[in-house]
Structures are given as C-alpha cells and as structure tokens.
N, C-alpha and C. Protein backbone atom coordinates (compact mmCIF):
# COMPACT_ATOMS: atom_id res chain seq x y z
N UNK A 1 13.59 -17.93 1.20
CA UNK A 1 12.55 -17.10 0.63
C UNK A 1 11.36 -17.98 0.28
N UNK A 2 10.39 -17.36 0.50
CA UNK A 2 9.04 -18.31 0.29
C UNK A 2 8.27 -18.04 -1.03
N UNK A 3 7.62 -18.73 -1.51
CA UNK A 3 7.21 -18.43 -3.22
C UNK A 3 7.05 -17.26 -3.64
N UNK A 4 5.97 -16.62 -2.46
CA UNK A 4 5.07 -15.59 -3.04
C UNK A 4 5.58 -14.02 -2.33
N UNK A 5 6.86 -14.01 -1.90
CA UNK A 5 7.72 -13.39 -1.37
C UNK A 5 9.00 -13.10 -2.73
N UNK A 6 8.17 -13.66 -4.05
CA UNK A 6 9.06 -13.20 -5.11
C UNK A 6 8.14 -12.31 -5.75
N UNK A 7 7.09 -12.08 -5.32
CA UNK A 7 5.94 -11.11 -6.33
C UNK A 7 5.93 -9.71 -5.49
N UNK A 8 5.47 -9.25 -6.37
CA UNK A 8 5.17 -7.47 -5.77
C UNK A 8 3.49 -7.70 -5.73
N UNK A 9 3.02 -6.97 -4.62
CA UNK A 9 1.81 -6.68 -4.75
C UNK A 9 1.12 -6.07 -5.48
N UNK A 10 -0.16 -6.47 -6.07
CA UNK A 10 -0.67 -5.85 -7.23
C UNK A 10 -0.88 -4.44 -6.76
N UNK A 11 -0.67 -3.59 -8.17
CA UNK A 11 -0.75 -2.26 -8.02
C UNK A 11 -0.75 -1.67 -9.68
N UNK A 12 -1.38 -0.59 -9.40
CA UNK A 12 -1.68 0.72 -11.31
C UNK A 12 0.09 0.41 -11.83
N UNK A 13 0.12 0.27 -12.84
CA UNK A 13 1.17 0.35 -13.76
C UNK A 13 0.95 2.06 -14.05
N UNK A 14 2.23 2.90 -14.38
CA UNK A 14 1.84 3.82 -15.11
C UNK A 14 2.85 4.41 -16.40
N UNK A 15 2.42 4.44 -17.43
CA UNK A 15 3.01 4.51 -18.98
C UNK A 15 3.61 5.91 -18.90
N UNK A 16 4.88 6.14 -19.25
CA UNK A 16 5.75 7.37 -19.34
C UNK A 16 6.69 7.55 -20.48
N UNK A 17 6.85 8.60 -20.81
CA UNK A 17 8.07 8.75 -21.88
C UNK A 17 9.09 9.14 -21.16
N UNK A 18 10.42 8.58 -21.72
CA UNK A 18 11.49 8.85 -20.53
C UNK A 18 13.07 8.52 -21.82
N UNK A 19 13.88 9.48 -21.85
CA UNK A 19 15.05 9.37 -22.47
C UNK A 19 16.42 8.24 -21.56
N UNK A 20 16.30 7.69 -22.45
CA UNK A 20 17.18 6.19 -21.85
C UNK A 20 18.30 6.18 -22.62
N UNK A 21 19.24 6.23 -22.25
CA UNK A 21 20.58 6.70 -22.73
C UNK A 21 20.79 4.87 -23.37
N UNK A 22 21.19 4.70 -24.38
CA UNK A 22 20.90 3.53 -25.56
C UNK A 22 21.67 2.50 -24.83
N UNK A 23 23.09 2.61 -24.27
CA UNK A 23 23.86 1.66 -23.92
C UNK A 23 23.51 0.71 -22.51
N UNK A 24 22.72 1.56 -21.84
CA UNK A 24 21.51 1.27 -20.48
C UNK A 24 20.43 0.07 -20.84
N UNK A 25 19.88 0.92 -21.76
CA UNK A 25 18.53 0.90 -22.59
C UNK A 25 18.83 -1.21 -23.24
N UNK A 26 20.49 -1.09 -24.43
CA UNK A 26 20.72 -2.19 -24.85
C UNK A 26 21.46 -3.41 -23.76
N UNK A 27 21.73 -3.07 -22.48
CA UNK A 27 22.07 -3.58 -21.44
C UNK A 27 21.02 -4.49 -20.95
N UNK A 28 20.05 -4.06 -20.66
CA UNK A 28 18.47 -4.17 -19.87
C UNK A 28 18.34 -5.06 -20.74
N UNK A 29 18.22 -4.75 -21.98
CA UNK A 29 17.24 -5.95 -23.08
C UNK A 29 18.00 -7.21 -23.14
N UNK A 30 19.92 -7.24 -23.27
CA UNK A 30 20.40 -8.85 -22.94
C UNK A 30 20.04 -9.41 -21.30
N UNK A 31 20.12 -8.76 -20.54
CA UNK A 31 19.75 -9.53 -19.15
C UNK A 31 18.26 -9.65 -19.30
N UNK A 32 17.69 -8.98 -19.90
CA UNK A 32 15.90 -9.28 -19.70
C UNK A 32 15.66 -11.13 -21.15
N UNK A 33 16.76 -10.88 -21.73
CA UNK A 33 16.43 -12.00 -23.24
C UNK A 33 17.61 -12.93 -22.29
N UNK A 34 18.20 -12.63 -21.87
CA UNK A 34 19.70 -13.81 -21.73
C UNK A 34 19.27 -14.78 -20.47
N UNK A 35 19.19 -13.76 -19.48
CA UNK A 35 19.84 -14.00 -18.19
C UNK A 35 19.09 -14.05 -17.24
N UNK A 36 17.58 -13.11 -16.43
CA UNK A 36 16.54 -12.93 -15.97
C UNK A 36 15.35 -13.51 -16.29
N UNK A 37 14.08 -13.92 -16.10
CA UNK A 37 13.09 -14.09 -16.27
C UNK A 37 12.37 -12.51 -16.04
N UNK A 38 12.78 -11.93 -16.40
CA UNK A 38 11.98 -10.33 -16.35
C UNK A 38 11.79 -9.20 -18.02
N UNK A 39 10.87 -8.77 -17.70
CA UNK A 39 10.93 -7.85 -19.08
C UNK A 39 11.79 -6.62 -18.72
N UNK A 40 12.35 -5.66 -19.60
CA UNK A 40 13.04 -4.37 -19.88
C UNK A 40 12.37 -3.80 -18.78
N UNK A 41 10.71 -3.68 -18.63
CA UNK A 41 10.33 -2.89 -17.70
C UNK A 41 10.08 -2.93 -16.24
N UNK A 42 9.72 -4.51 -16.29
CA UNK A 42 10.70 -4.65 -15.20
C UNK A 42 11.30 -4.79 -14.15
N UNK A 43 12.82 -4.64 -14.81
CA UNK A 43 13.90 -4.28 -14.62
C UNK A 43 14.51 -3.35 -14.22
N UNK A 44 13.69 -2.01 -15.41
CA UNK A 44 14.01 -0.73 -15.09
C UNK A 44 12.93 -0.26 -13.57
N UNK A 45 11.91 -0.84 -13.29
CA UNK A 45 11.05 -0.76 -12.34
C UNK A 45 11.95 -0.91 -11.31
N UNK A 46 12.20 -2.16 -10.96
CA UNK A 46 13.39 -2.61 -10.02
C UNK A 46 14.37 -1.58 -9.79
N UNK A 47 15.27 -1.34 -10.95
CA UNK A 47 16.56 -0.35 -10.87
C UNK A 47 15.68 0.80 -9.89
N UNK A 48 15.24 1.66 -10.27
CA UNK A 48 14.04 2.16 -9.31
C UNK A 48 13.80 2.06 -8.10
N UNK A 49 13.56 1.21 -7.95
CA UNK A 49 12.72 0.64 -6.56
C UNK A 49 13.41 0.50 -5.76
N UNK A 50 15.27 -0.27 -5.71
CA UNK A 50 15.93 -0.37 -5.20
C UNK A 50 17.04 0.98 -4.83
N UNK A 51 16.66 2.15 -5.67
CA UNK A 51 17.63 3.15 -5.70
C UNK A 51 17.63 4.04 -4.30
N UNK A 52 18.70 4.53 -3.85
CA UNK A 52 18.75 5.63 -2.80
C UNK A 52 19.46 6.79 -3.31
N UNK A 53 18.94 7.59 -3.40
CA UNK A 53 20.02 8.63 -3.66
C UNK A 53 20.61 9.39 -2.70
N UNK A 54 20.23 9.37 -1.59
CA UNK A 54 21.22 9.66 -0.15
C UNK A 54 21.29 11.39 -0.41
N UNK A 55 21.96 11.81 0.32
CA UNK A 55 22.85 12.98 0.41
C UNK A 55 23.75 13.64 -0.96
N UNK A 56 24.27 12.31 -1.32
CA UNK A 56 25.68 12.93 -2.50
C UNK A 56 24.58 12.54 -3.47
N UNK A 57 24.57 13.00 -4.76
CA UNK A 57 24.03 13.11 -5.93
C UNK A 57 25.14 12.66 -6.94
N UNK A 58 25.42 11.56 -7.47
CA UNK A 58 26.08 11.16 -8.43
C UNK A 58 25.55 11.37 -10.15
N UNK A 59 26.04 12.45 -10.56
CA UNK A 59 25.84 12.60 -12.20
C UNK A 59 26.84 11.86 -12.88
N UNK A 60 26.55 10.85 -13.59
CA UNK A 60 27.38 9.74 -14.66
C UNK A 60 27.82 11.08 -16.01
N UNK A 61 28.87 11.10 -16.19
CA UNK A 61 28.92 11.57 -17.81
C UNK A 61 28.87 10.56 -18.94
N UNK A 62 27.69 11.23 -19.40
CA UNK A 62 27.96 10.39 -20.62
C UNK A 62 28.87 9.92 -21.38
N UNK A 63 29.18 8.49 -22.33
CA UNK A 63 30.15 8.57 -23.04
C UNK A 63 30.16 9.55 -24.13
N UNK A 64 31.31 9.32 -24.74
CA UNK A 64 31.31 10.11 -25.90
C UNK A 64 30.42 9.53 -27.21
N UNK A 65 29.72 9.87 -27.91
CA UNK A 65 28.63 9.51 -28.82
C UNK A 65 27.89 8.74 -28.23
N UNK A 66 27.21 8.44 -26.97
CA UNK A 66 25.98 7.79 -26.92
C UNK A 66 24.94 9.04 -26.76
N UNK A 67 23.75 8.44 -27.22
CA UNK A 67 22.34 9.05 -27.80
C UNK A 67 21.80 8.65 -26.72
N UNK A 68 20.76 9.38 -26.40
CA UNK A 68 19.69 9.13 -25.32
C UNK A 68 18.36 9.21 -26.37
N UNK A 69 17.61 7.64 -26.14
CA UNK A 69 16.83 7.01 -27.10
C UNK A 69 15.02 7.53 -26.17
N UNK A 70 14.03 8.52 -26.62
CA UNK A 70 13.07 8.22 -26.03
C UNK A 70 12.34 7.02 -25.86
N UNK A 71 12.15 6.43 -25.05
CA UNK A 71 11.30 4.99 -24.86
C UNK A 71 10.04 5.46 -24.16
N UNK A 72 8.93 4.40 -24.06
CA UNK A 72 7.68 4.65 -23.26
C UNK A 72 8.12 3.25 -22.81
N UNK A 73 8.26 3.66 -21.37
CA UNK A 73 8.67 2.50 -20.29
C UNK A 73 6.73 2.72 -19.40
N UNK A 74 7.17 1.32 -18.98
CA UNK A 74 6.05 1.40 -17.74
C UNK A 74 6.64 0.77 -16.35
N UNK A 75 5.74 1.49 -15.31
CA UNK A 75 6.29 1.15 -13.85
C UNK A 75 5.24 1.63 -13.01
N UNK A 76 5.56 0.82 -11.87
CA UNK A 76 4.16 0.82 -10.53
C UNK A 76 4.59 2.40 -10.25
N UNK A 77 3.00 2.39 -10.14
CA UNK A 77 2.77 3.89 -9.83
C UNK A 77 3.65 4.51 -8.40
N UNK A 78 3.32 3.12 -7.50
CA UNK A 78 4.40 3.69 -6.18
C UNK A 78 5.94 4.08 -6.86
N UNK A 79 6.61 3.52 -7.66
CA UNK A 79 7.59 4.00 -8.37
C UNK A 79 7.45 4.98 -9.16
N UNK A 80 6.64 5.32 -9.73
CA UNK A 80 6.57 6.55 -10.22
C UNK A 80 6.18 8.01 -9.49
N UNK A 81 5.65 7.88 -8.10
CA UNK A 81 6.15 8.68 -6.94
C UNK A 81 7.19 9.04 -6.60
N UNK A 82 7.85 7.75 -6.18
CA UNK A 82 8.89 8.03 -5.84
C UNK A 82 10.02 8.72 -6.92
N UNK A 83 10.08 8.45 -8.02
CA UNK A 83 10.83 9.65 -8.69
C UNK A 83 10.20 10.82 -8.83
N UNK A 84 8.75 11.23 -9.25
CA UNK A 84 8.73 12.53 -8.39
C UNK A 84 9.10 13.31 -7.51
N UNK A 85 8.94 12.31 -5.96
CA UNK A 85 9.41 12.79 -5.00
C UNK A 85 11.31 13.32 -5.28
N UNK A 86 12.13 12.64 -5.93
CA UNK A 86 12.90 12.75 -6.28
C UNK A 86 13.57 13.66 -6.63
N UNK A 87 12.31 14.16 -8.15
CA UNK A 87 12.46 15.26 -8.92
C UNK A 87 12.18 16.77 -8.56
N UNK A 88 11.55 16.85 -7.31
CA UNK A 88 11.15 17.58 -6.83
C UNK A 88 12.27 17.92 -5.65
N UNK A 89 12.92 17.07 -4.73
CA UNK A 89 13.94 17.02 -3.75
C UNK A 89 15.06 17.13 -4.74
N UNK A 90 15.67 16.82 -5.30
CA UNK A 90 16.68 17.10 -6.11
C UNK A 90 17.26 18.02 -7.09
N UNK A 91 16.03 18.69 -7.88
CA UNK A 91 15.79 19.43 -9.21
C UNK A 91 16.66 19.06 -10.20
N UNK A 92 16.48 17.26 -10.58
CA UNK A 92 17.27 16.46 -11.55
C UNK A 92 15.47 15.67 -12.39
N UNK A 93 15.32 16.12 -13.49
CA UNK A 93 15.01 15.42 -14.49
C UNK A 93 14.49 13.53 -14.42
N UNK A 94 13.30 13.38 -14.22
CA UNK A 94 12.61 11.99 -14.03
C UNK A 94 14.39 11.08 -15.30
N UNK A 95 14.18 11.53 -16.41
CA UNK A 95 14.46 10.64 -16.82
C UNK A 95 16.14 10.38 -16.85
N UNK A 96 16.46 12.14 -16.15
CA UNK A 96 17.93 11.62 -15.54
C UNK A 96 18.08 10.67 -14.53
N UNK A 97 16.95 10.77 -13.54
CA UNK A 97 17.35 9.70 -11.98
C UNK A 97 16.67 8.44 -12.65
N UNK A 98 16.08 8.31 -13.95
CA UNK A 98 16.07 6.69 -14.41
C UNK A 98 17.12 6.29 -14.94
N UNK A 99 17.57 7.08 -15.28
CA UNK A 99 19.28 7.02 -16.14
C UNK A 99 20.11 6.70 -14.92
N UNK A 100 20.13 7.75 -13.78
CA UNK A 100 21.12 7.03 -12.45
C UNK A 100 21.03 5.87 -12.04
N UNK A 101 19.40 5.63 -12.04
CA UNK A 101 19.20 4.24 -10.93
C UNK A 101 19.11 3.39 -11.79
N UNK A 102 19.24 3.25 -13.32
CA UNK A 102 19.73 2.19 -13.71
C UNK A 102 21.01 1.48 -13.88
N UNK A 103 21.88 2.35 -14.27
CA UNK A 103 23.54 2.49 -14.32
C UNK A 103 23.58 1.98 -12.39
N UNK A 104 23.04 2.43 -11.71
CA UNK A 104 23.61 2.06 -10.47
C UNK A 104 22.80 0.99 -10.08
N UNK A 105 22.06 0.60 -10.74
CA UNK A 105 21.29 -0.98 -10.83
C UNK A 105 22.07 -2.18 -11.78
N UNK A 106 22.77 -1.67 -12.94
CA UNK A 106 23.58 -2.41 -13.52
C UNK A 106 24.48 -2.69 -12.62
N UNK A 107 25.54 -1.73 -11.88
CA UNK A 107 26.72 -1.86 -11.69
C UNK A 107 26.72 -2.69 -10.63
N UNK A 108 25.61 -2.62 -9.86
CA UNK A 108 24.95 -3.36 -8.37
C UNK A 108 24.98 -5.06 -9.21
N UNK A 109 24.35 -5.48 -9.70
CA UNK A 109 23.96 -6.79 -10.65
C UNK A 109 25.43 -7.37 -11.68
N UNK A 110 25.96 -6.57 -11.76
CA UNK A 110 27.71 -6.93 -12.85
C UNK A 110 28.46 -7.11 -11.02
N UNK A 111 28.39 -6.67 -10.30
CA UNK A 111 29.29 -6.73 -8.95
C UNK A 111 28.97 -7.92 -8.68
N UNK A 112 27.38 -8.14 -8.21
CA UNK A 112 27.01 -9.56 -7.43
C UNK A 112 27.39 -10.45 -8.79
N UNK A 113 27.51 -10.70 -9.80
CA UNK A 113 27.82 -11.96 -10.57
C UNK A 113 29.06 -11.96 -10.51
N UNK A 114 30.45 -11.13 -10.43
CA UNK A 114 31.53 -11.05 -10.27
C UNK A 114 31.95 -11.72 -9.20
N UNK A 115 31.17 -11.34 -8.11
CA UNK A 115 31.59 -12.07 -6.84
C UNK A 115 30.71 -13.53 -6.76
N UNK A 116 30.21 -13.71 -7.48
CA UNK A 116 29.28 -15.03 -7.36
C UNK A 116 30.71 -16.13 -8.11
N UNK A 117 30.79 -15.50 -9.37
CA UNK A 117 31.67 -16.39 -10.26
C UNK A 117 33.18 -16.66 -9.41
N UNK A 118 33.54 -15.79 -8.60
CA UNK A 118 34.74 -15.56 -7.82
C UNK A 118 34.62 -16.58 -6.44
N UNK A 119 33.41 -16.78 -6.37
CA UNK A 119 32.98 -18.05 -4.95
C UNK A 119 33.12 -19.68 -5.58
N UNK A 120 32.68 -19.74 -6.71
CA UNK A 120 32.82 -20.96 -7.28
C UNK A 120 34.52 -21.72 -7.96
C-alpha cells in the first residue's frame, strides 16, 4: 500500500443525529482511544462505507437492557447517501442500518484480530 492510498479523498462532512445503541457506541470509543489512530466518527464512517447489505437483511436483537444513546455523529456526505439510498431500498431506519453496519463492522475487526493473534 502506498502512503496516500491510506486517505480518503477530500469531501463535505455531514452532521446527523442518529440513535447508537450504547454497547456499539462504548465499543467504537476503546478501539478509537486504545487501538486505532481514528476518531468514533471515523470509524463509524468506515463501518458504513464498508457495509453491504445484499439481499438478506440481518436485524440484531437487542440485548436485554441496552439503551439506544442519541449521538450527533458526522460522516462524508457520499456516506450519508448511501444510507439513504438504503433507507429508501430497505424501509429500515438511517440509524438502524448505522446500528447494523456497525455491529457488522465490529464483528468483521474482533474476527481479523482473532485470526491475526492465531497466526503468531
């Protein structure tokens, strides 16, 4: 990979309110403080960016007593299309398919370190 093949091209940020289910939400913030050189947003940008939702539609149930925390996240506007486009093809809630594609952005990122630690 070449340096500048780690940046995204500049582009509008755009500011949203979006319900982030807390255990997601407190996930994001140790890999963004621990582990990443990235902020919460991101992260959650990324989770995003990388998501497909294909054909099958996966709804997570919540646990039992977690709260879904409003946050004002920000993300490139091309990402914020694309969950439109989403919300509109699907008739699922912006801040449910941020809720999917993060959980399926975690689980993607806990897999590759599992198998990383499992090579060494």
């Amino acid at each position: 990979m070449k340096w500048f093949e780690r940046f995204y091209t500049k582009e509008k940020w755009v500011k949203k309110s979006a319900e982030i289910e807390g255990n997601l939400y407190d996930r994001l913030k140790e890999i963004a403080s621990y582990e990443l050189d990235a902020s919460v947003n991101k992260l959650i940008d990324a989770c995003i960016d990388e998501f497909e939702m294909g054909d099958k539609v996966i709804i997570y149930k919540k646990e039992k007593g977690e709260i879904d925390v409003a946050r004002s996240i920000i993300v490139r506007e091309s990402i914020y299309k694309k969950l439109e486009e989403m919300r509109v093809k699907y008739g699922i809630s912006i801040s449910k398919l941020i809720n999917i594609s993060i959980r399926d952005g975690l689980n993607k990122y806990d897999q590759t370190k599992k198998d990383q630690a499992r090579k060494k």
